[in-house]
N, C-alpha and C. Protein backbone atom coordinates (compact mmCIF):
# COMPACT_ATOMS: atom_id res chain seq x y z
N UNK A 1 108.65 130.87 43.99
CA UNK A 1 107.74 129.78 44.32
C UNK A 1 107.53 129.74 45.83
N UNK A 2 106.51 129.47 45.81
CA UNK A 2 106.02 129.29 47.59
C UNK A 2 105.62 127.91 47.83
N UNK A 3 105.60 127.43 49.19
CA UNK A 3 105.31 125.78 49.50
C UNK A 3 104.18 126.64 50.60
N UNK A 4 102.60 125.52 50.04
CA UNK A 4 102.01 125.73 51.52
C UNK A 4 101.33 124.45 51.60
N UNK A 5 101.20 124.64 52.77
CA UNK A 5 100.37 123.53 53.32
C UNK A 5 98.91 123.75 53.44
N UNK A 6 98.22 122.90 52.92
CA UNK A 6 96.46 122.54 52.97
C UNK A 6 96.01 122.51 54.19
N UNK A 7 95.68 123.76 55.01
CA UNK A 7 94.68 123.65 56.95
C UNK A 7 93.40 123.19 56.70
N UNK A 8 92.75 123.53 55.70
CA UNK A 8 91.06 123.06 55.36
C UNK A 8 90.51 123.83 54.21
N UNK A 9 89.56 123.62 54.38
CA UNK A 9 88.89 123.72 53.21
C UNK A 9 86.90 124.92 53.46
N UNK A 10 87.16 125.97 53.03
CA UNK A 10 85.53 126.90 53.43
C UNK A 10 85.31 127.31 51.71
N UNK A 11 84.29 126.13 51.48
CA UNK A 11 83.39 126.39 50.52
C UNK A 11 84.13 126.43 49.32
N UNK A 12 84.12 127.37 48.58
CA UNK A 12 84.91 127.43 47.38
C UNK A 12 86.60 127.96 47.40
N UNK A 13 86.91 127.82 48.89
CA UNK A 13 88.18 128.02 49.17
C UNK A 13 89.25 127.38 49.63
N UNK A 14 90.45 126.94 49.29
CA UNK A 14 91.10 126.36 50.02
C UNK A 14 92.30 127.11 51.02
N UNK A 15 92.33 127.00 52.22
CA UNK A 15 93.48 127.92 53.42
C UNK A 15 94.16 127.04 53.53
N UNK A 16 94.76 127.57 53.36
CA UNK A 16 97.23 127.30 53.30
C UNK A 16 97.59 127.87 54.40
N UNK A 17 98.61 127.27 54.69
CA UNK A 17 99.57 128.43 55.51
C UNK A 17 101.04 127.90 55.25
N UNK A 18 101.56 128.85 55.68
CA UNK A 18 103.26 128.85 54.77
C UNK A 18 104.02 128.69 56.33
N UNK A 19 105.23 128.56 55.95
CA UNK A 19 106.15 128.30 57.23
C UNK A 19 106.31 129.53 58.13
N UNK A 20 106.01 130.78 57.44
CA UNK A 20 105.49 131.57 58.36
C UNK A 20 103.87 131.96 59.49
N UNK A 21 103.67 130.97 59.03
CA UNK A 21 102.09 130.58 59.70
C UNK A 21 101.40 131.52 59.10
N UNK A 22 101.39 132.22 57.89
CA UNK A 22 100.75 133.04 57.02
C UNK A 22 99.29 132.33 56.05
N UNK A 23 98.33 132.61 56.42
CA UNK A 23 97.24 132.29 55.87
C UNK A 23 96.94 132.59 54.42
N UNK A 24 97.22 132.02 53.59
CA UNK A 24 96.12 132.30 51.92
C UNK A 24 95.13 131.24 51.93
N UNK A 25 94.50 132.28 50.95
CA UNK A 25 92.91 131.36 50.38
C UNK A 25 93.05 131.80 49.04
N UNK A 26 93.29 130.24 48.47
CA UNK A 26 93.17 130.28 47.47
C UNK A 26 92.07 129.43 46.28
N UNK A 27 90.92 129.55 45.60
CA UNK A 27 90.49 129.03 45.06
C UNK A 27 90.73 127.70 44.79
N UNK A 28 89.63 126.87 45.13
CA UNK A 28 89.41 125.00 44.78
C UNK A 28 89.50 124.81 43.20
N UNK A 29 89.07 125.86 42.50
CA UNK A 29 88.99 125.85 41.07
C UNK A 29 90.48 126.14 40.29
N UNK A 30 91.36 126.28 40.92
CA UNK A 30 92.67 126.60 41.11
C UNK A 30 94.01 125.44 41.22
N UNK A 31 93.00 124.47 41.93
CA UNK A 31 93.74 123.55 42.51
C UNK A 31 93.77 121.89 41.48
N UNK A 32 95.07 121.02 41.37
CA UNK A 32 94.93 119.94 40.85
C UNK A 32 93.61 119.07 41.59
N UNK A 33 93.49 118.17 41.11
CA UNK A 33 92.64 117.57 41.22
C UNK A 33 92.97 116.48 42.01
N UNK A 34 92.03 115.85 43.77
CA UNK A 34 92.67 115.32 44.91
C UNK A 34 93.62 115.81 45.57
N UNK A 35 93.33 117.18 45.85
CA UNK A 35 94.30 117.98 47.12
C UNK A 35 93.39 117.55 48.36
N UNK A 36 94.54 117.68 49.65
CA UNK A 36 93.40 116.67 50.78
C UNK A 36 93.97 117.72 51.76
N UNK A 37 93.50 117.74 52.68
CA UNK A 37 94.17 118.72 53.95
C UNK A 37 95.63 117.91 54.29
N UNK A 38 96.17 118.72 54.93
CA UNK A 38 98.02 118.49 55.18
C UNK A 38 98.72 117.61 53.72
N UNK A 39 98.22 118.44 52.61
CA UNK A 39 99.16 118.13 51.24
C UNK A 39 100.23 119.64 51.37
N UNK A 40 101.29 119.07 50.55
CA UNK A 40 102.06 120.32 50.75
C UNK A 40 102.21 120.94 48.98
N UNK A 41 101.66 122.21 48.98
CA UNK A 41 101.36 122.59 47.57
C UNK A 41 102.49 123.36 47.35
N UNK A 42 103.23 123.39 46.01
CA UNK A 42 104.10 124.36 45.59
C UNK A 42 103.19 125.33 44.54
N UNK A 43 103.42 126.61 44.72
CA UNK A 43 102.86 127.38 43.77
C UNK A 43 103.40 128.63 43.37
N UNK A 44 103.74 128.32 41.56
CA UNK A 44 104.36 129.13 41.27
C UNK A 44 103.48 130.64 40.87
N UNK A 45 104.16 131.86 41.27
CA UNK A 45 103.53 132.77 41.72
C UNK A 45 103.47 133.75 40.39
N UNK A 46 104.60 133.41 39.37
CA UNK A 46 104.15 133.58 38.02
C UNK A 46 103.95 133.39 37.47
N UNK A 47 103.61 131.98 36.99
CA UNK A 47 103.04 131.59 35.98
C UNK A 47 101.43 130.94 36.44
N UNK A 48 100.97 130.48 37.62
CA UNK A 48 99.92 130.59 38.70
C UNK A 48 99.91 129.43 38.63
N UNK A 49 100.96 128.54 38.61
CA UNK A 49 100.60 126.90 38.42
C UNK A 49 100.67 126.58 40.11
N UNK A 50 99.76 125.38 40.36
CA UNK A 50 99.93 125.07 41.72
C UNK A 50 100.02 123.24 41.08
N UNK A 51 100.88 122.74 41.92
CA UNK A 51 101.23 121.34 42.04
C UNK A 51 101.33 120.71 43.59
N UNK A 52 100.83 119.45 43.69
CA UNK A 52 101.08 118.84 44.85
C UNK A 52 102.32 118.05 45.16
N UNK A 53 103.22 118.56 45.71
CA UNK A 53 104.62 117.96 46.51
C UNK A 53 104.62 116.60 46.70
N UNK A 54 104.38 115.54 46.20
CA UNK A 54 103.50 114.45 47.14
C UNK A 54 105.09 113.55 47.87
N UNK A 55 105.96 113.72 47.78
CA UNK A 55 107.16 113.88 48.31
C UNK A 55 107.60 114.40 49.88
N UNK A 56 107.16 115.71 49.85
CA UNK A 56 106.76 116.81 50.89
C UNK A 56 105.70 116.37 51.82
N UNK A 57 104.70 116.19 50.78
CA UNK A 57 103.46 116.07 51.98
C UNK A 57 103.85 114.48 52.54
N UNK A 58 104.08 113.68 51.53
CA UNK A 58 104.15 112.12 52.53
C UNK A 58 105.25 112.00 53.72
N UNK A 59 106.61 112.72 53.30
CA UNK A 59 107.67 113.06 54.59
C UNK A 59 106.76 113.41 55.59
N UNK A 60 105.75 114.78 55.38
CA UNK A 60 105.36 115.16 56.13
C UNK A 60 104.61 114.46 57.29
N UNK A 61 103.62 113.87 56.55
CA UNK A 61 102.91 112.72 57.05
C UNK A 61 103.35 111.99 57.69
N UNK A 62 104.34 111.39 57.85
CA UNK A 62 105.28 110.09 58.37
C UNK A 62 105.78 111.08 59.51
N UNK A 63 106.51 112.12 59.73
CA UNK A 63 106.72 113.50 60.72
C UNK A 63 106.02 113.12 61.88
N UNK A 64 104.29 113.28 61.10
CA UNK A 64 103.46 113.81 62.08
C UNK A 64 103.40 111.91 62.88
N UNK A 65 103.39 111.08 62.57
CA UNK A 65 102.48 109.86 62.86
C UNK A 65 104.14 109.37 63.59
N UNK A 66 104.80 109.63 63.67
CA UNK A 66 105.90 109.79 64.40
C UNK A 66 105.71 110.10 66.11
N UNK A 67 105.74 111.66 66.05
CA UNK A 67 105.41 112.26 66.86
C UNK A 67 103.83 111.84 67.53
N UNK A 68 103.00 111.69 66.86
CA UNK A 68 102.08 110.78 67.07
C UNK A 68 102.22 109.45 68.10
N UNK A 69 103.00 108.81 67.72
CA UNK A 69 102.90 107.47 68.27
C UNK A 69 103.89 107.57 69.83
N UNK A 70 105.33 108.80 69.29
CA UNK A 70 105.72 109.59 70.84
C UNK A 70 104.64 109.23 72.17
N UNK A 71 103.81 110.54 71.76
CA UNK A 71 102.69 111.12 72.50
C UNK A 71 101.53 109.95 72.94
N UNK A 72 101.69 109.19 72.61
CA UNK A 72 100.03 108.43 72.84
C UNK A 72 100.76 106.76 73.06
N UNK A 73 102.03 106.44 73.18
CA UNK A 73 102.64 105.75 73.96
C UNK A 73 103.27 105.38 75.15
């Protein structure tokens, strides 16, 4: 299983990148339904299921708005 994170979104594609700052594009048609940029997706690589972390991504979230409030205070 791999964890990536949602960078954006080109057309019928969605770009991830993994903790190695490794780029996939993987199909929107692929994806659950309400993936948003900085969700953190697990996807299993054999059976091709992709799920949203929403665990992962909300830690994540709270991370960033953290560091956020650091910087701009």
């Amino acid at each position: 299983m791999r964890e990536l994170i949602v960078d954006r979104f080109e057309g019928i594609y969605c770009i991830c990148e993994d903790k190695e700052r490794k780029l996939f594009a993987l199909s929107v048609a692929d994806l659950p339904e309400g993936v948003a940029v900085g969700d953190v997706l697990i996807v299993d690589d054999e059976n091709g299921t992709v799920i949203i972390d929403k665990e992962a991504t909300e830690k994540r979230r709270e991370e960033i708005r953290k560091k956020e409030n650091r910087l701009f205070k």
